[in-house]
N, C-alpha and C. Protein backbone atom coordinates (compact mmCIF):
# COMPACT_ATOMS: atom_id res chain seq x y z
N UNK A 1 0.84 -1.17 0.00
CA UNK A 1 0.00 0.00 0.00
C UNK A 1 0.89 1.23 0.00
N UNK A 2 0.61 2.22 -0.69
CA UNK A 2 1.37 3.50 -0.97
C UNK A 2 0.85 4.34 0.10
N UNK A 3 1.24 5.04 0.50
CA UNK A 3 0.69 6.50 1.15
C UNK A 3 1.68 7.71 1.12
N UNK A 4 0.90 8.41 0.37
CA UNK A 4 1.58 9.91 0.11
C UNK A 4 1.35 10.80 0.80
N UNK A 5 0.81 10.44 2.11
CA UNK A 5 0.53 11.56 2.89
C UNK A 5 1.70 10.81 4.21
N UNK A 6 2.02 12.17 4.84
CA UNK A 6 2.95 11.40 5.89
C UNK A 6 2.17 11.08 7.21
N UNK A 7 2.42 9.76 8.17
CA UNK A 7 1.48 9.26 9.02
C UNK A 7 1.70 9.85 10.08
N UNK A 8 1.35 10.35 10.99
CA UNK A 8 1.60 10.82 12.23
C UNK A 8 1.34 9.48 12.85
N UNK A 9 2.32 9.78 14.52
CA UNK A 9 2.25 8.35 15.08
C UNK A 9 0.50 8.11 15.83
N UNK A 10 0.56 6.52 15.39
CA UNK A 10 -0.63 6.56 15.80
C UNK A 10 -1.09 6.34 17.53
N UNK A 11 -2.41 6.59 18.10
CA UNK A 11 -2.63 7.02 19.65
C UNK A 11 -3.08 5.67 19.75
N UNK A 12 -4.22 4.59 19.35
CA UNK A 12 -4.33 3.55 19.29
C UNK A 12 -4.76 2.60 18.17
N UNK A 13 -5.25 1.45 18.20
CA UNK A 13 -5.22 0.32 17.32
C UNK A 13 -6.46 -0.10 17.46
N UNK A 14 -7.73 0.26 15.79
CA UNK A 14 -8.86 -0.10 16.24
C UNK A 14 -9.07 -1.74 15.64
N UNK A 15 -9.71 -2.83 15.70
CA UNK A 15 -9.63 -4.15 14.97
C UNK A 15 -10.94 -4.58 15.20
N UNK A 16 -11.68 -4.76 13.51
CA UNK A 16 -12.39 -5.49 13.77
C UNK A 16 -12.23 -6.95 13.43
N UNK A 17 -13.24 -7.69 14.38
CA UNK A 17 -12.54 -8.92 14.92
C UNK A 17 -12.74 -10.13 13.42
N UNK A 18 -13.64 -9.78 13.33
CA UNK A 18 -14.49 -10.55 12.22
C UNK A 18 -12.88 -10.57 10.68
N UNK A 19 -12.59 -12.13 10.68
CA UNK A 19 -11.82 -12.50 9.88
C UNK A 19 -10.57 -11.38 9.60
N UNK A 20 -10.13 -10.85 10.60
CA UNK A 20 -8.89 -10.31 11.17
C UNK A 20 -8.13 -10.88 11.74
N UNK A 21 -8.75 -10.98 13.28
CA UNK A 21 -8.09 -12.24 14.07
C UNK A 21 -8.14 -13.33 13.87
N UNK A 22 -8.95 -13.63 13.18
CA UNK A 22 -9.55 -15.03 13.38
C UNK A 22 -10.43 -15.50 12.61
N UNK A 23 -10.50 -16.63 11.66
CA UNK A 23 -11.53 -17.03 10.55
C UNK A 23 -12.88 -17.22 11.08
N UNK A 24 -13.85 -16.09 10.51
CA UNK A 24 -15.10 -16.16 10.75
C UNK A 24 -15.97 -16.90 10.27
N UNK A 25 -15.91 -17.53 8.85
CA UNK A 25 -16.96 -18.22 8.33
C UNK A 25 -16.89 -19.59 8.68
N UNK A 26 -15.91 -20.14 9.58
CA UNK A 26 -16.58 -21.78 10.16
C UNK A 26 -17.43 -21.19 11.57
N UNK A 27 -17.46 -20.04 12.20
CA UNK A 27 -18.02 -19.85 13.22
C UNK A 27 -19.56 -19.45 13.13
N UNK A 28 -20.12 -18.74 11.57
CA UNK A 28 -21.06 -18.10 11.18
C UNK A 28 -21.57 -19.65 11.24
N UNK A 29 -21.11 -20.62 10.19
CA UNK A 29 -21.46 -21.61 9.45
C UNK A 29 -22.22 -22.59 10.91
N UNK A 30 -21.18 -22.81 11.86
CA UNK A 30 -21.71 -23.20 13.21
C UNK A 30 -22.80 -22.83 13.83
N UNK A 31 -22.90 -21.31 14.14
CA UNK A 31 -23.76 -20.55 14.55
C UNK A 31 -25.32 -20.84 13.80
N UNK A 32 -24.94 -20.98 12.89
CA UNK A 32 -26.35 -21.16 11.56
C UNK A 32 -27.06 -22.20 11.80
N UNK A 33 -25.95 -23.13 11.79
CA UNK A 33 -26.61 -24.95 11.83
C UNK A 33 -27.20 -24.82 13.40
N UNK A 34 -26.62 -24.22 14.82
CA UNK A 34 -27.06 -24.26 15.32
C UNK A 34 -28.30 -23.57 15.77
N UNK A 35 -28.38 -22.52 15.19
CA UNK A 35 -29.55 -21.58 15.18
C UNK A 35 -30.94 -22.63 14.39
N UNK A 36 -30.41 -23.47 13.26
CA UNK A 36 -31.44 -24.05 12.91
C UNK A 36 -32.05 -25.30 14.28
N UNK A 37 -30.87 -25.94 14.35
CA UNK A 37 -31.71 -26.55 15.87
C UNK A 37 -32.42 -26.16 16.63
N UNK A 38 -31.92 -25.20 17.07
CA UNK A 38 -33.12 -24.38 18.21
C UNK A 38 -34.05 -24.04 17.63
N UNK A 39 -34.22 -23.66 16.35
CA UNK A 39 -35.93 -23.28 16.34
C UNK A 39 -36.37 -24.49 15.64
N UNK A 40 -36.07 -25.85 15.44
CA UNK A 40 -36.17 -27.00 15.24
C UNK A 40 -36.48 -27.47 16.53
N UNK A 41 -36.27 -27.14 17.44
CA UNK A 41 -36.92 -27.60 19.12
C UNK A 41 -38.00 -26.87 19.53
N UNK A 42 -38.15 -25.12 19.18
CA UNK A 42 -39.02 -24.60 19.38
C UNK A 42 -40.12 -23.73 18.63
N UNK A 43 -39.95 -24.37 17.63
CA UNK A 43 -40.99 -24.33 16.32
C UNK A 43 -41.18 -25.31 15.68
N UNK A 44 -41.64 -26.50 16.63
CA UNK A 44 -41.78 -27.57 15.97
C UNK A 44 -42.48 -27.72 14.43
N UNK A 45 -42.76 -26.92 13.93
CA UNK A 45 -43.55 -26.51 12.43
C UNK A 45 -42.35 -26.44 11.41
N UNK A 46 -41.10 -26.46 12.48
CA UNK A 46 -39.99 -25.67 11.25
C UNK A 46 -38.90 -26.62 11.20
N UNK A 47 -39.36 -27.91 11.71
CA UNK A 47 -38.56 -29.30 11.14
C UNK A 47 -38.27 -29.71 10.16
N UNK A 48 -38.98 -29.63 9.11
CA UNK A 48 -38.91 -29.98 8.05
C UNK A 48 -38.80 -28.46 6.69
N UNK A 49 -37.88 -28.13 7.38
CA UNK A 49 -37.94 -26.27 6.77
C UNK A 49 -36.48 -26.54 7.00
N UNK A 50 -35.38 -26.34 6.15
CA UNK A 50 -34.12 -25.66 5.75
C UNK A 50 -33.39 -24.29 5.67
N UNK A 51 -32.38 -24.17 5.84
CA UNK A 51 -31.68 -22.46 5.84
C UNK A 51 -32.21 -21.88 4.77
N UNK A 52 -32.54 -22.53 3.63
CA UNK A 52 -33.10 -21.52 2.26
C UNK A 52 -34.54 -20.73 2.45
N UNK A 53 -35.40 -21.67 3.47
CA UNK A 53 -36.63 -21.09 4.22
C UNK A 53 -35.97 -19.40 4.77
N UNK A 54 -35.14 -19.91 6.18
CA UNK A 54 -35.20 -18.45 6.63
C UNK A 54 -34.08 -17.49 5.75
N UNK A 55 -33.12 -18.03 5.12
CA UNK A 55 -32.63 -16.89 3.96
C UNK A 55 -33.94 -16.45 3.28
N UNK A 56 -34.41 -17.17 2.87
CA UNK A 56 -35.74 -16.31 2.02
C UNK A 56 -36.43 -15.07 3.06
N UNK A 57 -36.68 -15.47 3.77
CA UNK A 57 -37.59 -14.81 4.82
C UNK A 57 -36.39 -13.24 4.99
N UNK A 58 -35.06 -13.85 5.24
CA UNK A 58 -34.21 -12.50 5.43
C UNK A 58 -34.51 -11.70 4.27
N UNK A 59 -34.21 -12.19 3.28
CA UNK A 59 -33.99 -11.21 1.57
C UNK A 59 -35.83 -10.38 1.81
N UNK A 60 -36.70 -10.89 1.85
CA UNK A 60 -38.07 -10.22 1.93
C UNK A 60 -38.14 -9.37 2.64
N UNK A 61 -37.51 -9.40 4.23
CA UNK A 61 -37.37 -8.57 5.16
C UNK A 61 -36.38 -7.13 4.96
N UNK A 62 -35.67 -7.66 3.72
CA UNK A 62 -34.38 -6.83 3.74
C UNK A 62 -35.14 -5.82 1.93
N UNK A 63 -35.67 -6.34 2.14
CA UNK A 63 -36.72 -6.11 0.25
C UNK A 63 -37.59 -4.94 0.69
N UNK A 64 -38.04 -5.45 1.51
CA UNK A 64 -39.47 -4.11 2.59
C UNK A 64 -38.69 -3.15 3.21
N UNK A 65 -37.38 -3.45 4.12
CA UNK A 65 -36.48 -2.17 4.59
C UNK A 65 -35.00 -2.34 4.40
N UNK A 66 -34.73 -2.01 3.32
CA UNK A 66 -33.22 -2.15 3.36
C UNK A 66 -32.23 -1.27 3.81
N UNK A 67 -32.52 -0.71 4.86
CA UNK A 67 -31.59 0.47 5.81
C UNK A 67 -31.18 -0.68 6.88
N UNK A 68 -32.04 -2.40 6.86
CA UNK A 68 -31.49 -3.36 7.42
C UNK A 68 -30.14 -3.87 6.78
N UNK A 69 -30.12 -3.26 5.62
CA UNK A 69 -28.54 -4.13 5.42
C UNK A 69 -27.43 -3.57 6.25
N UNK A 70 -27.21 -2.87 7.07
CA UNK A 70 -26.29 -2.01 7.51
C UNK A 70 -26.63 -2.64 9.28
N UNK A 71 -27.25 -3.42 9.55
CA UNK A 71 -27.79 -4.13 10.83
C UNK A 71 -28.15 -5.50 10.45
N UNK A 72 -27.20 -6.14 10.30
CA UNK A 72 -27.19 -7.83 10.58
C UNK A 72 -27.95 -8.79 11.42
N UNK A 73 -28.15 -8.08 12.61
CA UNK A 73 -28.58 -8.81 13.22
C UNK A 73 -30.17 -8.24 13.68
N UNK A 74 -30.32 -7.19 13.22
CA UNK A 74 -31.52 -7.10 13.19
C UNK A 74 -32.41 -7.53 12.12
N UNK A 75 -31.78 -7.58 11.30
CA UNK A 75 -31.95 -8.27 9.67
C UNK A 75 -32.73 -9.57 10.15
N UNK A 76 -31.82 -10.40 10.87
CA UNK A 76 -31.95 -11.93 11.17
C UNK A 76 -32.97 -11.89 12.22
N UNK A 77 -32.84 -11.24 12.78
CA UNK A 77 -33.92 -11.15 14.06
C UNK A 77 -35.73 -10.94 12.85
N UNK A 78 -35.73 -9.81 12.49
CA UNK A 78 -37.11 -10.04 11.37
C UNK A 78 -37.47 -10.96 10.55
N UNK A 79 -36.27 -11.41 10.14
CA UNK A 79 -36.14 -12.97 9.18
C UNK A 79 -36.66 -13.76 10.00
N UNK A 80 -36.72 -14.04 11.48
CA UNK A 80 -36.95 -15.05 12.13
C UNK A 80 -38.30 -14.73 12.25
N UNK A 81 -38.63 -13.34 12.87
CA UNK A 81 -40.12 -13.32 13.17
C UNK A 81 -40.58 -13.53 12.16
N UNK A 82 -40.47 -13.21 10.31
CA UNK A 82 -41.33 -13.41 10.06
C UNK A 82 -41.55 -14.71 9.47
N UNK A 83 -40.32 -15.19 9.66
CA UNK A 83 -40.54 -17.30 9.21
C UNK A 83 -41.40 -17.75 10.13
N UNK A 84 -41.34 -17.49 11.36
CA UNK A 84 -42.12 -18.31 12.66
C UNK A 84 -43.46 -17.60 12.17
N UNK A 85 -43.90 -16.55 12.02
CA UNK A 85 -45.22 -15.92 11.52
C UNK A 85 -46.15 -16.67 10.48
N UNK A 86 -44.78 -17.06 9.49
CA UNK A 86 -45.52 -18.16 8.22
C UNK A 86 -46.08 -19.11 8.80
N UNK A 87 -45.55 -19.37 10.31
CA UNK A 87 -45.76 -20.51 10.61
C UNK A 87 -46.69 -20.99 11.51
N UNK A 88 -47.44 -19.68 11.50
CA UNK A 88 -48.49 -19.71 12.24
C UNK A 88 -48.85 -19.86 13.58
N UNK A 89 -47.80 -18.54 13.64
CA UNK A 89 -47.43 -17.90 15.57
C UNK A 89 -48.09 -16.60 15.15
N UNK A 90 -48.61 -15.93 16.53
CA UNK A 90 -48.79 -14.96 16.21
C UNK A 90 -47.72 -13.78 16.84
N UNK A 91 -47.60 -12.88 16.25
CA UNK A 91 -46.26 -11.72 16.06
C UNK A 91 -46.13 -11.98 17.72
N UNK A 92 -46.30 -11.39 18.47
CA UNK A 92 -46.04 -11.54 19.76
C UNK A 92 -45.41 -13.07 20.40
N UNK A 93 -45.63 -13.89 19.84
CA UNK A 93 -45.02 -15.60 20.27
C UNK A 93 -43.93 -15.49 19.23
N UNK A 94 -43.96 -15.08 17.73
CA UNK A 94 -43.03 -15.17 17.29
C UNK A 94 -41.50 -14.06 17.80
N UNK A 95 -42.05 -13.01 18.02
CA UNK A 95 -41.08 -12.27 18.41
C UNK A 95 -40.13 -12.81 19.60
N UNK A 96 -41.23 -13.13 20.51
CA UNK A 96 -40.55 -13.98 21.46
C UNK A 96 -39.40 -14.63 21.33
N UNK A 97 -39.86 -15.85 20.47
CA UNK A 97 -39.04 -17.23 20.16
C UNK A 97 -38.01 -16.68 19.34
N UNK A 98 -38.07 -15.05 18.21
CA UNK A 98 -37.18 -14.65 17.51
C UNK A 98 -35.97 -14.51 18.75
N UNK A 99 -36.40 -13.70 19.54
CA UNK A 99 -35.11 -12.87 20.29
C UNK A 99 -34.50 -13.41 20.98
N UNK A 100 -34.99 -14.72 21.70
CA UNK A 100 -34.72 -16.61 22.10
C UNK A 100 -33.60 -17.10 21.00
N UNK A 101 -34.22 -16.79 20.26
CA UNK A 101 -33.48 -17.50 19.13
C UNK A 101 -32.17 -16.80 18.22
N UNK A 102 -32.44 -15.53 18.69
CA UNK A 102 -31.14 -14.81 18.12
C UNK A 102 -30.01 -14.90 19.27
N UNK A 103 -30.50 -14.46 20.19
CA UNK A 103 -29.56 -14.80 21.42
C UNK A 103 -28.84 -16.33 21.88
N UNK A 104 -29.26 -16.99 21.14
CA UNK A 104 -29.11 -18.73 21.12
C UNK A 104 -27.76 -18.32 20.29
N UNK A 105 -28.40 -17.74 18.95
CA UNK A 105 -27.19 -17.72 18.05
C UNK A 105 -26.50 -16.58 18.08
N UNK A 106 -26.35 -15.82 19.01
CA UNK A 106 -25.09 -14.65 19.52
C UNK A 106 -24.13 -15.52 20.44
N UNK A 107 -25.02 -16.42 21.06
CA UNK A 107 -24.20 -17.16 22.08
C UNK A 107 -22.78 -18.24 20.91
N UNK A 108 -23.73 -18.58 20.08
CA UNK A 108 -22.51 -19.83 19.95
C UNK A 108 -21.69 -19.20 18.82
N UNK A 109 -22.06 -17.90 18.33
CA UNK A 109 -21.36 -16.92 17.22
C UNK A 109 -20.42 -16.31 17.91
N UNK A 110 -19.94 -16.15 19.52
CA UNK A 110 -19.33 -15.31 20.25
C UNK A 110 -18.15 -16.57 20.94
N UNK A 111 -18.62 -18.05 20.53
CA UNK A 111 -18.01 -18.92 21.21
C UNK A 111 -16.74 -19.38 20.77
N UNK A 112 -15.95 -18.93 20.90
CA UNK A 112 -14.79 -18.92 19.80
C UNK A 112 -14.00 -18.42 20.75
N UNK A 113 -12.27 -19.11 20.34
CA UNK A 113 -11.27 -19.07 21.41
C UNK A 113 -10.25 -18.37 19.90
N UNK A 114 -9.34 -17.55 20.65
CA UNK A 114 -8.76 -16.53 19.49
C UNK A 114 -7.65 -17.60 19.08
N UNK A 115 -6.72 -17.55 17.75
CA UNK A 115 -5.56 -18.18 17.87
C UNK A 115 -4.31 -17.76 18.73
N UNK A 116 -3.72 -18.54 18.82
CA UNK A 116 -2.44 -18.36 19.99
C UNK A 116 -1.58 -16.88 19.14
N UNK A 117 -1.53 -17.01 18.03
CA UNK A 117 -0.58 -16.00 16.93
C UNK A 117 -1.52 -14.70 17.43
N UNK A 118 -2.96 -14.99 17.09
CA UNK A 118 -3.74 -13.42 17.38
C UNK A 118 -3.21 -12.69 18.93
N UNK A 119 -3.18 -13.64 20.01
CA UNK A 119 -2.99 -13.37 21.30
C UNK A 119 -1.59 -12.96 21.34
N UNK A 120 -0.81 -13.32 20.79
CA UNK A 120 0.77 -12.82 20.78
C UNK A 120 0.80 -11.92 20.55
N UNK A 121 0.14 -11.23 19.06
CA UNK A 121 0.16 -10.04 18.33
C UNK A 121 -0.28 -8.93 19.13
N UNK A 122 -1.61 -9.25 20.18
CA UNK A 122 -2.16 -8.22 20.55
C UNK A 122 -1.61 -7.97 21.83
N UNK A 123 -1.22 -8.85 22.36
CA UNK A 123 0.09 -8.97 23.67
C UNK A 123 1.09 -7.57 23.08
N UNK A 124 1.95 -8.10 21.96
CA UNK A 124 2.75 -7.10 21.70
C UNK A 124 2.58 -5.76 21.41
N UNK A 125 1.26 -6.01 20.30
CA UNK A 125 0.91 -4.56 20.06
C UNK A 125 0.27 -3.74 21.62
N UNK A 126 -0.26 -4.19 22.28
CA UNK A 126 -0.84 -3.49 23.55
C UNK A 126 0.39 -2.96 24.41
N UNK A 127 1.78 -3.36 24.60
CA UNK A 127 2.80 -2.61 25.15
C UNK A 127 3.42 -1.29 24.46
N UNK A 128 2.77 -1.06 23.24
CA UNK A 128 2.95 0.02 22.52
C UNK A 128 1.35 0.93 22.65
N UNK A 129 0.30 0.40 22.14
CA UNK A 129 -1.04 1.06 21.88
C UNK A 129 -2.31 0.67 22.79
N UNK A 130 -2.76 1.29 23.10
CA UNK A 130 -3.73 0.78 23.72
C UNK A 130 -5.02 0.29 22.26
N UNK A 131 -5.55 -1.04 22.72
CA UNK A 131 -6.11 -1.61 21.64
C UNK A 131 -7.60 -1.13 22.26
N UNK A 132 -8.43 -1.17 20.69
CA UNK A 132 -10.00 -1.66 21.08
C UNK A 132 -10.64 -2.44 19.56
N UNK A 133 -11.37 -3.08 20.10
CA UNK A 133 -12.13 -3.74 18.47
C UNK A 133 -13.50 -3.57 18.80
């Protein structure tokens, strides 16, 4: 990378975490399959329903307000209410089981141990910068 402007030293080190530190898409991919279990336990209607079900449901949700693309997880959170809705909950039970169910999958999306190389790096860099991500 070129830079023609000269850098002043920098005060700290911002990182986002997402496939920086650490490969994100076996953790999404986890998170997903497990997100489908849980509402496979608590939408028993949605057993026999696949990820292409609630991707669909996201893209429709994201079709009606797309100021959701810039909010992920609120994205997924409407995707859910309104799959469980198809499914003949009403908005209030579905919302429920949505925010149950997003928090299911924040939990195992957050479950992740950094690599030993990331922890070195930020070891070192933190005796110079104070870090945040």
């Amino acid at each position: 990378m070129k830079f023609y402007r000269h850098l002043f030293g920098f005060k700290a080190i911002s990182f986002d975490l997402d496939d920086t530190l650490y490969e994100n898409g076996p953790i999404i991919r986890e998170a997903e399959r497990s997100l489908l279990g849980y509402l496979n336990q608590h939408v028993v209607e949605s057993s026999n329903l696949n990820k292409t079900f609630w991707r669909k449901q996201k893209k429709l949700c994201l079709a009606k307000s797309p100021e959701l693309f810039h909010d992920v997880t609120e994205l997924r959170r409407q995707g859910l209410i309104s799959g469980i809705c198809q499914l003949g909950y009403t908005i209030d039970k579905a919302t429920a089981i949505a925010n149950n169910a997003l928090q299911h999958f924040q939990y195992v999306r957050s479950n992740f141990v950094l690599p030993e190389e990331s922890l070195n790096l930020l070891k070192d860099l933190a005796k110079k910068y104070p870090l945040v991500s």
